[in-house]
PDB file of N, CA and C in Angstrom:
ATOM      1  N   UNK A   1      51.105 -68.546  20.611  1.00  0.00           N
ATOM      2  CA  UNK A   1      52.118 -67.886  19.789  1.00  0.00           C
ATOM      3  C   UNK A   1      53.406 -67.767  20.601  1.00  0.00           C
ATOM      4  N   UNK A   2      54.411 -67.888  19.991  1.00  0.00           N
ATOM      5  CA  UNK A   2      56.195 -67.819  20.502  1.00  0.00           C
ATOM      6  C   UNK A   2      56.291 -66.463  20.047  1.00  0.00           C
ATOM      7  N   UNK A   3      56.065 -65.417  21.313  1.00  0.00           N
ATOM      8  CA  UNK A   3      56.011 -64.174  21.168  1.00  0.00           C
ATOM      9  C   UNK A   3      57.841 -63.778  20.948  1.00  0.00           C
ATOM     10  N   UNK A   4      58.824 -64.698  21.916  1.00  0.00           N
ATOM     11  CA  UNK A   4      60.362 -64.274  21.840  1.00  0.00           C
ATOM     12  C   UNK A   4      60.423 -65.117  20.493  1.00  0.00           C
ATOM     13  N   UNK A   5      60.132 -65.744  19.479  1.00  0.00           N
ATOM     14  CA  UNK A   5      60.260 -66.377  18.405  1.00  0.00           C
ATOM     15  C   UNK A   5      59.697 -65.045  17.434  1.00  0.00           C
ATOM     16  N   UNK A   6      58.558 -64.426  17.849  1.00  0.00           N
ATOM     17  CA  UNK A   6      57.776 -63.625  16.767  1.00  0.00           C
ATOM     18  C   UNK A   6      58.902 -62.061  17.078  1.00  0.00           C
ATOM     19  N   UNK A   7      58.892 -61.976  18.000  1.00  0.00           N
ATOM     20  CA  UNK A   7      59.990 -60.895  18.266  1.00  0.00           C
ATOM     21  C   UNK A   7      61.342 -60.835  17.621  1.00  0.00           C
ATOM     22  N   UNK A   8      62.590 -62.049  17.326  1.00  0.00           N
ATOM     23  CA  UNK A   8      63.302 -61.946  16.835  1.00  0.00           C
ATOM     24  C   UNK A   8      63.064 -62.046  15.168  1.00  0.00           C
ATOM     25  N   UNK A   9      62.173 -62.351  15.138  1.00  0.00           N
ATOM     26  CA  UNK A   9      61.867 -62.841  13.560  1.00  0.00           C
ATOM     27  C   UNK A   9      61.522 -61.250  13.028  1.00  0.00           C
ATOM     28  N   UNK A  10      60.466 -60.519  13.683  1.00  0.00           N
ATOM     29  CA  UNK A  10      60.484 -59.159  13.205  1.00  0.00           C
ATOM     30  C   UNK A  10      61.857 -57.923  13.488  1.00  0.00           C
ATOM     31  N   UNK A  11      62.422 -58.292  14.399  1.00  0.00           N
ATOM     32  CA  UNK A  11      63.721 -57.641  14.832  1.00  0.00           C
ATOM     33  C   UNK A  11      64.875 -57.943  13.190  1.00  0.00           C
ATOM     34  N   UNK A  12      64.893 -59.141  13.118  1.00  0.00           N
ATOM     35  CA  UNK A  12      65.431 -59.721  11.649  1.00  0.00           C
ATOM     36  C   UNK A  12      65.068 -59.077  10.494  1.00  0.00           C
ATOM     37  N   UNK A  13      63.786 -58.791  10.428  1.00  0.00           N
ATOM     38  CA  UNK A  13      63.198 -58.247   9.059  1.00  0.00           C
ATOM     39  C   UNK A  13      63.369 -56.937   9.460  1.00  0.00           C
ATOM     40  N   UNK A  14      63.309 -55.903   9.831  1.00  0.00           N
ATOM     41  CA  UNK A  14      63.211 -54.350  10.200  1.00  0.00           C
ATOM     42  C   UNK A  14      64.773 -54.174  10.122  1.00  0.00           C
ATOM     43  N   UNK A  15      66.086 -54.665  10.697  1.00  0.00           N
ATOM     44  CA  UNK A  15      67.267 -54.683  10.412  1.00  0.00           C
ATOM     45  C   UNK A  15      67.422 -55.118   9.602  1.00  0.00           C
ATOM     46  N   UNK A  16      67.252 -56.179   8.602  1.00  0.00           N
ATOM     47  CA  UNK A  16      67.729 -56.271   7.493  1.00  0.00           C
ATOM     48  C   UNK A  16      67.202 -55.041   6.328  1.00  0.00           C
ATOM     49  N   UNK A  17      65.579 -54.796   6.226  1.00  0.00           N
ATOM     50  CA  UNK A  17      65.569 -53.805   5.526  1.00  0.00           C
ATOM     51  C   UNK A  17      66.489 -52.705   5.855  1.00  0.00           C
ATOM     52  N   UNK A  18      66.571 -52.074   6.821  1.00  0.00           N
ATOM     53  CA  UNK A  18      67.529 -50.794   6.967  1.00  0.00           C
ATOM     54  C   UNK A  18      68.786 -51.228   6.304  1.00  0.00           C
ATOM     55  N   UNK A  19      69.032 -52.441   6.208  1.00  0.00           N
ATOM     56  CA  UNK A  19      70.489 -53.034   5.291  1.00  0.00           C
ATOM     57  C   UNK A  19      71.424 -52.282   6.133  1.00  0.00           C
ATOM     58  N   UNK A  20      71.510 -52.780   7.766  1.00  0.00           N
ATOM     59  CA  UNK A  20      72.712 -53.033   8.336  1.00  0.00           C
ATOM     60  C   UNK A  20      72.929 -54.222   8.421  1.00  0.00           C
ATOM     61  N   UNK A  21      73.932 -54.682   9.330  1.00  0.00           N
ATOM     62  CA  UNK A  21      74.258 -55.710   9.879  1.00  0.00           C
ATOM     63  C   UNK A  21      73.977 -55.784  11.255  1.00  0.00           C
ATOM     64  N   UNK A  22      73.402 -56.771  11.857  1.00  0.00           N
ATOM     65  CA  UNK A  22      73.913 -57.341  13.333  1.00  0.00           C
ATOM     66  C   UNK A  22      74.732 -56.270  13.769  1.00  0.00           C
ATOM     67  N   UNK A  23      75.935 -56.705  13.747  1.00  0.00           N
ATOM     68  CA  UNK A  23      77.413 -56.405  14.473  1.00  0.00           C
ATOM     69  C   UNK A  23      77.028 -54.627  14.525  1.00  0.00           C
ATOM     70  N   UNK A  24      76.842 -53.946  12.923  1.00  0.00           N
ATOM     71  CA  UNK A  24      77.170 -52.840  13.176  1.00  0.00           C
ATOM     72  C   UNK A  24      75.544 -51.902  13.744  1.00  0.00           C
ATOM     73  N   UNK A  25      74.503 -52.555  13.774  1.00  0.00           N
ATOM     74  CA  UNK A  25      73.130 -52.025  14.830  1.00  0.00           C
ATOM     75  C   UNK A  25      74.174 -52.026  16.044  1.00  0.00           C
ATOM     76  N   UNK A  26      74.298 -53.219  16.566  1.00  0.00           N
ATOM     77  CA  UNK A  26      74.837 -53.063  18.153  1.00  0.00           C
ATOM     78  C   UNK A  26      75.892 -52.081  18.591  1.00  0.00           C
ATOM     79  N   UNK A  27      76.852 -51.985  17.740  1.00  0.00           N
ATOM     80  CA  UNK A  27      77.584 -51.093  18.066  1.00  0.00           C
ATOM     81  C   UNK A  27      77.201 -49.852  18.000  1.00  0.00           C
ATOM     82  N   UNK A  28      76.138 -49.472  17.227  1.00  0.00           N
ATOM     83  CA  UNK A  28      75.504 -48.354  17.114  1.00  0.00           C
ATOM     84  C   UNK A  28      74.953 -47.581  18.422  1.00  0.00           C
ATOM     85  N   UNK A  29      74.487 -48.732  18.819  1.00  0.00           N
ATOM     86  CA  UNK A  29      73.434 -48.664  20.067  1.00  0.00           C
ATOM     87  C   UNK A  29      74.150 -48.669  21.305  1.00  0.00           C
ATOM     88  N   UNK A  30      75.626 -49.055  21.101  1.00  0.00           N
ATOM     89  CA  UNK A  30      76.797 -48.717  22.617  1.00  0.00           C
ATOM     90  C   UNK A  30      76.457 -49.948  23.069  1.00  0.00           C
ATOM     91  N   UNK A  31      76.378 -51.048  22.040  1.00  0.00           N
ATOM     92  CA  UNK A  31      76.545 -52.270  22.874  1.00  0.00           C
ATOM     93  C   UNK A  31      77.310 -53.140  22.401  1.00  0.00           C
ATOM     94  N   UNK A  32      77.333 -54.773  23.503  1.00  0.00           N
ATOM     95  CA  UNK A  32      78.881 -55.680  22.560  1.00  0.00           C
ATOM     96  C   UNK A  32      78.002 -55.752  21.087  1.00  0.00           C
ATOM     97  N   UNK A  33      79.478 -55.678  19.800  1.00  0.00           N
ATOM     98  CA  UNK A  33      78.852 -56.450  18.976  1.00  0.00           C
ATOM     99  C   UNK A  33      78.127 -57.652  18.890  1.00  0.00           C
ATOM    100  N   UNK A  34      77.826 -58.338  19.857  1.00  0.00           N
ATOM    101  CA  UNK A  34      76.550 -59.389  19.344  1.00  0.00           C
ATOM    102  C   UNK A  34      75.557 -59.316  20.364  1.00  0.00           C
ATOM    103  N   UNK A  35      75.479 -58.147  20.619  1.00  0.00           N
ATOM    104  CA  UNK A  35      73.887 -57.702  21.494  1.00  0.00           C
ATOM    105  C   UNK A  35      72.675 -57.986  20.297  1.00  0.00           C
ATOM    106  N   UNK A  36      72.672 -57.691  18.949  1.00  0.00           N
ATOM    107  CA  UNK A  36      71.665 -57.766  18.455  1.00  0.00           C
ATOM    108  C   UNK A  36      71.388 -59.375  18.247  1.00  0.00           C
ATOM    109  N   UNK A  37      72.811 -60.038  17.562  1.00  0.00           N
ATOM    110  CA  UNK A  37      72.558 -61.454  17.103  1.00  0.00           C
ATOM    111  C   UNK A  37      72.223 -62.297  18.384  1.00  0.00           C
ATOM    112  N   UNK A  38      72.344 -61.418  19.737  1.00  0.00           N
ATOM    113  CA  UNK A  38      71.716 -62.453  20.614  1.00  0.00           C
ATOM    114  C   UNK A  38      70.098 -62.074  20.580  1.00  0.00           C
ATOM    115  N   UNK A  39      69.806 -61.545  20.548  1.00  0.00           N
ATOM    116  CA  UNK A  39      68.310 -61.420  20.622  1.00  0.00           C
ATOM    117  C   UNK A  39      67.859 -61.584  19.290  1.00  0.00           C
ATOM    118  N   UNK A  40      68.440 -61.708  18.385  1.00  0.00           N
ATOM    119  CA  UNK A  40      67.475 -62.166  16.685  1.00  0.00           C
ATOM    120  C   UNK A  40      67.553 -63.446  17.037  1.00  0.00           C
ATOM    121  N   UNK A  41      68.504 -64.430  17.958  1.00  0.00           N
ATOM    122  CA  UNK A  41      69.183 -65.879  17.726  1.00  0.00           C
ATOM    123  C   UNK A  41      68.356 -66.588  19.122  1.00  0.00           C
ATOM    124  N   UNK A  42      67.377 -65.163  19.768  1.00  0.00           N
ATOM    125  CA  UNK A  42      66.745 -65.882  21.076  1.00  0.00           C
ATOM    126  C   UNK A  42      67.426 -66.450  22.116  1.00  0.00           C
ATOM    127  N   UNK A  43      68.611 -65.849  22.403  1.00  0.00           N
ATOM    128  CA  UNK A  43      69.335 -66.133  23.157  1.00  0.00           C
ATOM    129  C   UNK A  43      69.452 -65.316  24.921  1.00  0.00           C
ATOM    130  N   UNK A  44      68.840 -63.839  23.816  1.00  0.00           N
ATOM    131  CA  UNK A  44      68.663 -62.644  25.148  1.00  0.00           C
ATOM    132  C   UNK A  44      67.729 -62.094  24.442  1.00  0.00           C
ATOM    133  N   UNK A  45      67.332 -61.251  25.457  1.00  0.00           N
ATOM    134  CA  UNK A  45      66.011 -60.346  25.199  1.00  0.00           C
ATOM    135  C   UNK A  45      66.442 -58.407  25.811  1.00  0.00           C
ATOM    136  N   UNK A  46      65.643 -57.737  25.032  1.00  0.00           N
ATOM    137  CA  UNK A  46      66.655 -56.330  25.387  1.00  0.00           C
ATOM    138  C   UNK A  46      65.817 -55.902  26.170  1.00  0.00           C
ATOM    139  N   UNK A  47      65.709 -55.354  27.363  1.00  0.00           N
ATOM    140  CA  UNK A  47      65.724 -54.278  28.422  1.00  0.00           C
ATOM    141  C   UNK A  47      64.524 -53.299  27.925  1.00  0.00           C
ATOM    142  N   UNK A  48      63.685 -53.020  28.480  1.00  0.00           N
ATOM    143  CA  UNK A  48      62.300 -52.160  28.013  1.00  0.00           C
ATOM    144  C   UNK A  48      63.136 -50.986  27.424  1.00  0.00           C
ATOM    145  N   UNK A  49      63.951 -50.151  28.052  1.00  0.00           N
ATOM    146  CA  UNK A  49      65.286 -48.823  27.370  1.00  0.00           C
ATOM    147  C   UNK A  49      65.576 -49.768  26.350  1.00  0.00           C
ATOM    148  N   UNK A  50      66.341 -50.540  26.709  1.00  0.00           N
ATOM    149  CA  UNK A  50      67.121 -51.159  25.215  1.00  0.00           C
ATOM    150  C   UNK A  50      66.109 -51.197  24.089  1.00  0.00           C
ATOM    151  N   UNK A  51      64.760 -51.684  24.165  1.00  0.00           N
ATOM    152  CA  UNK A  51      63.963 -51.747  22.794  1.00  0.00           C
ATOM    153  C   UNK A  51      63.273 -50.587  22.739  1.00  0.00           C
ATOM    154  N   UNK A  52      62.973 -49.494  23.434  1.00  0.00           N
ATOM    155  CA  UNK A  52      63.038 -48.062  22.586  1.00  0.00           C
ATOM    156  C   UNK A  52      64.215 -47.782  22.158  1.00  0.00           C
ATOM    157  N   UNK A  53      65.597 -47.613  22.013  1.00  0.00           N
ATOM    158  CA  UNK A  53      66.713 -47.296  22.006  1.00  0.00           C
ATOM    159  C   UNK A  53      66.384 -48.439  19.969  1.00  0.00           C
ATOM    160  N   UNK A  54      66.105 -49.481  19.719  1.00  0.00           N
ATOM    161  CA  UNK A  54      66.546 -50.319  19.461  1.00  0.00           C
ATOM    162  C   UNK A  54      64.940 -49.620  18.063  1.00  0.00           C
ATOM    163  N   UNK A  55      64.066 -49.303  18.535  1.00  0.00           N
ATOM    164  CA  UNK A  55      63.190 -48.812  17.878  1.00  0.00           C
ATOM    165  C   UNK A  55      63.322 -47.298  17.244  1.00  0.00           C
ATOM    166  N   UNK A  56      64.203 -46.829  18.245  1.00  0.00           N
ATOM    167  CA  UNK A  56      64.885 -45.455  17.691  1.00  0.00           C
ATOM    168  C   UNK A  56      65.445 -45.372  16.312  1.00  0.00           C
ATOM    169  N   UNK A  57      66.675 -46.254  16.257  1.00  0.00           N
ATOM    170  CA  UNK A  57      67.558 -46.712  15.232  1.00  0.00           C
ATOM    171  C   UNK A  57      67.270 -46.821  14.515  1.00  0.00           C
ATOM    172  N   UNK A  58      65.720 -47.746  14.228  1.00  0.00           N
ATOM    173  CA  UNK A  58      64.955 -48.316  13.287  1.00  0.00           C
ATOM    174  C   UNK A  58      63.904 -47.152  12.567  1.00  0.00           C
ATOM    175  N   UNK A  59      64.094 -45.845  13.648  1.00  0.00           N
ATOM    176  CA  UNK A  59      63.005 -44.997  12.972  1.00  0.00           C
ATOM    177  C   UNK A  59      61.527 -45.437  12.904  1.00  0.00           C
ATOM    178  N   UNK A  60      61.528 -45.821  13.737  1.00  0.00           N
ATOM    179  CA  UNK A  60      60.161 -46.512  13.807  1.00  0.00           C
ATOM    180  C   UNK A  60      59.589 -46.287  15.437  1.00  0.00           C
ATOM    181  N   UNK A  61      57.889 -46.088  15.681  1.00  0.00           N
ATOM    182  CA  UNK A  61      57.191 -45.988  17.341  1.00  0.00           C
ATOM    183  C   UNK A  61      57.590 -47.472  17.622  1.00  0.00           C
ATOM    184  N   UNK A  62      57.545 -47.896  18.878  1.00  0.00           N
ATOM    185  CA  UNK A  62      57.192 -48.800  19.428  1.00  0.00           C
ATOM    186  C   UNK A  62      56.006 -49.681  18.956  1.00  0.00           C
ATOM    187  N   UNK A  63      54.954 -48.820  18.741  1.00  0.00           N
ATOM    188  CA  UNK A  63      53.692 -49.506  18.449  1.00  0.00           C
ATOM    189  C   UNK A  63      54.224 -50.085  17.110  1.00  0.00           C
ATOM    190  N   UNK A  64      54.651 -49.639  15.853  1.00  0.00           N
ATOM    191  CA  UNK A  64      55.179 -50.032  14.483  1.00  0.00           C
ATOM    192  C   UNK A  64      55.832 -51.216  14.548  1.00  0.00           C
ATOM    193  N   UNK A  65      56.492 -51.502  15.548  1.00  0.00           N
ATOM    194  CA  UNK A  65      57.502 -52.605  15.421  1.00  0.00           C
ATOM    195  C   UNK A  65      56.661 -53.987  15.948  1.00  0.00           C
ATOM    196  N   UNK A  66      55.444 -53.515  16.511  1.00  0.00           N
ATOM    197  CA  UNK A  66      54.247 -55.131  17.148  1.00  0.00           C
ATOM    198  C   UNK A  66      53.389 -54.923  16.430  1.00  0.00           C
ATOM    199  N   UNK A  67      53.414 -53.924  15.478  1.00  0.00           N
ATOM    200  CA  UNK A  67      51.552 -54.080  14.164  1.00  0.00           C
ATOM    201  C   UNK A  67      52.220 -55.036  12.998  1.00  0.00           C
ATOM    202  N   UNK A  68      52.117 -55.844  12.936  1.00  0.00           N
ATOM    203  CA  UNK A  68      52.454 -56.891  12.052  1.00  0.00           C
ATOM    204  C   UNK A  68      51.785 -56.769  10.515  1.00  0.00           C
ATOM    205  N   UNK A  69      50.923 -55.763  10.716  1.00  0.00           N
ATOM    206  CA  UNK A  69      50.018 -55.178   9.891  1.00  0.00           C
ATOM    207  C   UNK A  69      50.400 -54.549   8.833  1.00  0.00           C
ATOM    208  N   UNK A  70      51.569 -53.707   9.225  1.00  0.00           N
ATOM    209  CA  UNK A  70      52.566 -52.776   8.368  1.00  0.00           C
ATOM    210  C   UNK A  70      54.087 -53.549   8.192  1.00  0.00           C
ATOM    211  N   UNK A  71      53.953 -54.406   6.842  1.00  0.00           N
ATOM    212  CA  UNK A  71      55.243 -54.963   6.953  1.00  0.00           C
ATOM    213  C   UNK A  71      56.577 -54.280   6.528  1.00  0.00           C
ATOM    214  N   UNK A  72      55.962 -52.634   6.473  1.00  0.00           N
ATOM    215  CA  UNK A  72      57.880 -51.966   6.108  1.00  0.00           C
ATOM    216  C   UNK A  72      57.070 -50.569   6.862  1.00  0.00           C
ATOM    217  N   UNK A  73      57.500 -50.663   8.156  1.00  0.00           N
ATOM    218  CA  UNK A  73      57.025 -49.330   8.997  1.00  0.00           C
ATOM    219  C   UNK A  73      58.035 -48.019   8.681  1.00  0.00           C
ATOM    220  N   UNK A  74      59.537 -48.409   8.036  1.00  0.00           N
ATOM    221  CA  UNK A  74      60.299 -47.614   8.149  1.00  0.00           C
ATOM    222  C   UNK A  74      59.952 -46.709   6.291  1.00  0.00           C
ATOM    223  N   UNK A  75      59.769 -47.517   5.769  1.00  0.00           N
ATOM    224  CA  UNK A  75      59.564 -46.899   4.070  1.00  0.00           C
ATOM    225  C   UNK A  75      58.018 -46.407   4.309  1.00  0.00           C
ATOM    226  N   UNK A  76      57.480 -46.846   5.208  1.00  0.00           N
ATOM    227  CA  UNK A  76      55.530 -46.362   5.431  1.00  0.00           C
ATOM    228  C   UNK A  76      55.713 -45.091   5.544  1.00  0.00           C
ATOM    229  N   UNK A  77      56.709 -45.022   6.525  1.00  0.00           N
ATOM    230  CA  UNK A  77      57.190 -43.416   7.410  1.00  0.00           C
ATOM    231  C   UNK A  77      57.920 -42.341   6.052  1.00  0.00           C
ATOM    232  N   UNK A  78      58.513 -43.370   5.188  1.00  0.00           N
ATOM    233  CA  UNK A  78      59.157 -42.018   4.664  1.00  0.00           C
ATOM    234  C   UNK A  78      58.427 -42.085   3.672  1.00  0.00           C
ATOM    235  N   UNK A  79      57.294 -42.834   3.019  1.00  0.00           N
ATOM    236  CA  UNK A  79      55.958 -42.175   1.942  1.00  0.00           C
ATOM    237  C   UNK A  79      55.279 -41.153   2.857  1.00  0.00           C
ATOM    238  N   UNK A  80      55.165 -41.698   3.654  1.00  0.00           N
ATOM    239  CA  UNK A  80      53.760 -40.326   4.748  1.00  0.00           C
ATOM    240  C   UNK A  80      54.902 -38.756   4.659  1.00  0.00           C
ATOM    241  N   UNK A  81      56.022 -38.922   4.580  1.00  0.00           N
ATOM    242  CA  UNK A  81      56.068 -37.586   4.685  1.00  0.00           C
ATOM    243  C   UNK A  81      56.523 -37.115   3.316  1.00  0.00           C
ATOM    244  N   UNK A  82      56.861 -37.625   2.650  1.00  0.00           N
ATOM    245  CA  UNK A  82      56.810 -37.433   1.484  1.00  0.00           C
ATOM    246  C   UNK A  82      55.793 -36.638   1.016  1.00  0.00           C
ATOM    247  N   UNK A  83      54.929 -37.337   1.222  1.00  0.00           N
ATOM    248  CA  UNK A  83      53.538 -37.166   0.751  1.00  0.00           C
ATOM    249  C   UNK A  83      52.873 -35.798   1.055  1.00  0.00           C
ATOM    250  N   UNK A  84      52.992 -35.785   2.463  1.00  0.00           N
ATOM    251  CA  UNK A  84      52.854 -34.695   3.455  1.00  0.00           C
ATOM    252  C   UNK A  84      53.714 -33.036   3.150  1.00  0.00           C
ATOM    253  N   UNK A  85      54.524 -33.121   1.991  1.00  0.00           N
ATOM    254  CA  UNK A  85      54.449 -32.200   1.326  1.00  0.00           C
ATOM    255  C   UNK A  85      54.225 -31.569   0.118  1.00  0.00           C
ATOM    256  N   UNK A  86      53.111 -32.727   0.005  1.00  0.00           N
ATOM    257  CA  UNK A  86      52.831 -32.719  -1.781  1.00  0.00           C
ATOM    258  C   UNK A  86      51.529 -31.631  -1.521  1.00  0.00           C
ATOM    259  N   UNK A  87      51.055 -31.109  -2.343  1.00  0.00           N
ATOM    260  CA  UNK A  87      49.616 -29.959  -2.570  1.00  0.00           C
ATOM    261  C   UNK A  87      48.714 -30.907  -2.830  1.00  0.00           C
ATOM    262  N   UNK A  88      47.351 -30.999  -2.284  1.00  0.00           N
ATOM    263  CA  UNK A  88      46.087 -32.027  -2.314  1.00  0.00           C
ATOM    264  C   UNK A  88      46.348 -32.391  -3.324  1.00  0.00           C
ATOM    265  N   UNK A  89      45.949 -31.597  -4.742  1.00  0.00           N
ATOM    266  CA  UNK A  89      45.704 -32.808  -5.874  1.00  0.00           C
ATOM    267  C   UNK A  89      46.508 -33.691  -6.074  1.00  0.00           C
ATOM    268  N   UNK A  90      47.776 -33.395  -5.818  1.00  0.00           N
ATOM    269  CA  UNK A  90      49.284 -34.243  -6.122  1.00  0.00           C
ATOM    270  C   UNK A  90      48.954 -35.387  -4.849  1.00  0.00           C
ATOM    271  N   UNK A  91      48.718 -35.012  -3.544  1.00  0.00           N
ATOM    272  CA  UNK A  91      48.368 -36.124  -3.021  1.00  0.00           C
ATOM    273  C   UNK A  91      47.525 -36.870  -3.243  1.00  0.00           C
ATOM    274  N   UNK A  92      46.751 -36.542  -4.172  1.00  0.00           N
ATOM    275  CA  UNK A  92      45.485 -37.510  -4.658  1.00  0.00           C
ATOM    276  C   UNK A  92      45.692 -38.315  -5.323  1.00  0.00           C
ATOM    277  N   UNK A  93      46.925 -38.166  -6.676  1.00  0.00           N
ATOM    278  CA  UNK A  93      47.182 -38.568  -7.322  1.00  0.00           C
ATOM    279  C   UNK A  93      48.058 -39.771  -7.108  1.00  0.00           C
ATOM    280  N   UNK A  94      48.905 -39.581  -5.812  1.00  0.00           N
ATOM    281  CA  UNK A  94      49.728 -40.434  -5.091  1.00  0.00           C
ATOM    282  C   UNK A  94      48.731 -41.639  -4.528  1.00  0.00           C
ATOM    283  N   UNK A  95      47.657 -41.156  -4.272  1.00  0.00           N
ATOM    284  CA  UNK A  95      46.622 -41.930  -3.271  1.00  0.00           C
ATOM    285  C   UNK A  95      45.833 -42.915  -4.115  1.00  0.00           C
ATOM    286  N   UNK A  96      45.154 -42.749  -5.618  1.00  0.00           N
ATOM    287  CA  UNK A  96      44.973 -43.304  -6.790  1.00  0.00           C
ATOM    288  C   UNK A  96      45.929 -44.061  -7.195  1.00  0.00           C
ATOM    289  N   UNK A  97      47.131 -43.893  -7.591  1.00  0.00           N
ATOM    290  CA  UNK A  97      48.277 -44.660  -7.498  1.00  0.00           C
ATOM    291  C   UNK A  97      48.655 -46.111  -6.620  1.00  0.00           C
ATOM    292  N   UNK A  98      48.383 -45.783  -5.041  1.00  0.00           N
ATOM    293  CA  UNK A  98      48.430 -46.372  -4.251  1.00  0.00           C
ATOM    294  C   UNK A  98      47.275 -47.543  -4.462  1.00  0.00           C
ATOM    295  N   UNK A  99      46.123 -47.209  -4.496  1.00  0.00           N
ATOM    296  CA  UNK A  99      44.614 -47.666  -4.580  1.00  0.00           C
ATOM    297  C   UNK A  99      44.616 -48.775  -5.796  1.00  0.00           C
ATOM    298  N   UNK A 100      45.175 -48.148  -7.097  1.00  0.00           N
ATOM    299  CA  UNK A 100      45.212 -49.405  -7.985  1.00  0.00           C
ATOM    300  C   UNK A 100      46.481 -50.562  -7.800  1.00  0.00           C
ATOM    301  N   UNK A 101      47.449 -50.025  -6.946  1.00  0.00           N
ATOM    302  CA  UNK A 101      48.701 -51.650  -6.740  1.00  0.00           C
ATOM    303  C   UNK A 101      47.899 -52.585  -6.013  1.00  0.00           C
ATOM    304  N   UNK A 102      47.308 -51.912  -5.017  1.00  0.00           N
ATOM    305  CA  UNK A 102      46.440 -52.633  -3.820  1.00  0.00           C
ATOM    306  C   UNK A 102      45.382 -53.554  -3.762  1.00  0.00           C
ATOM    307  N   UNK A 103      44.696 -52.763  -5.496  1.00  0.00           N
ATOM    308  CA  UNK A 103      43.668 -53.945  -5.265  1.00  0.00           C
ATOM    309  C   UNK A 103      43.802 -55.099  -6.055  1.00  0.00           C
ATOM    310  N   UNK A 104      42.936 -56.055  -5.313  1.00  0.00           N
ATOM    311  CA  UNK A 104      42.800 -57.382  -5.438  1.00  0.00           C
ATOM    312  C   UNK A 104      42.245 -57.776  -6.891  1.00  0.00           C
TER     313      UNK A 104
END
């Protein structure tokens, strides 16, 4: 596997859902505007700080951004708490909900 290939490719999808841009993540983050498009474009790679910093932004753990498992970690995060203030039955009802999109 092309782990710096699988890396920018998920870096791509997690910024585009948040529906920024390139230019304006980096500047966010106190860096040149094309700190991000170099590392989506595999050109550079960010700094162990730089990709918590870069996972921050995204609202998302570290671990979220390599489980390939969860393909929208940032909307996962804001159902769980959502949810997390609903009263059991109402969460049940959310959870039934969930259960019939899902299955096959």
């Amino acid at each position: 596997m092309d782990y710096m290939d699988w890396f920018s490719k998920r870096l791509t999808q997690l910024r585009t859902e948040k529906g920024v841009s390139a230019r304006d993540m980096s500047l966010s983050l106190g860096q040149s505007e094309s700190y991000i498009n170099k590392i989506e474009n595999k050109r550079a790679m960010p700094s162990m700080s730089g990709f918590f910093y870069i996972c921050e932004y995204l609202n998302i753990e570290p671990s979220e951004f390599f489980n390939s498992k969860i393909l929208s970690p940032q909307k996962t995060n804001e159902i769980i708490s959502a949810i997390s203030k609903l009263p059991p039955n109402q969460a049940e009802h959310i959870l039934n909900i969930i259960n019939d999109l899902t299955q096959n």
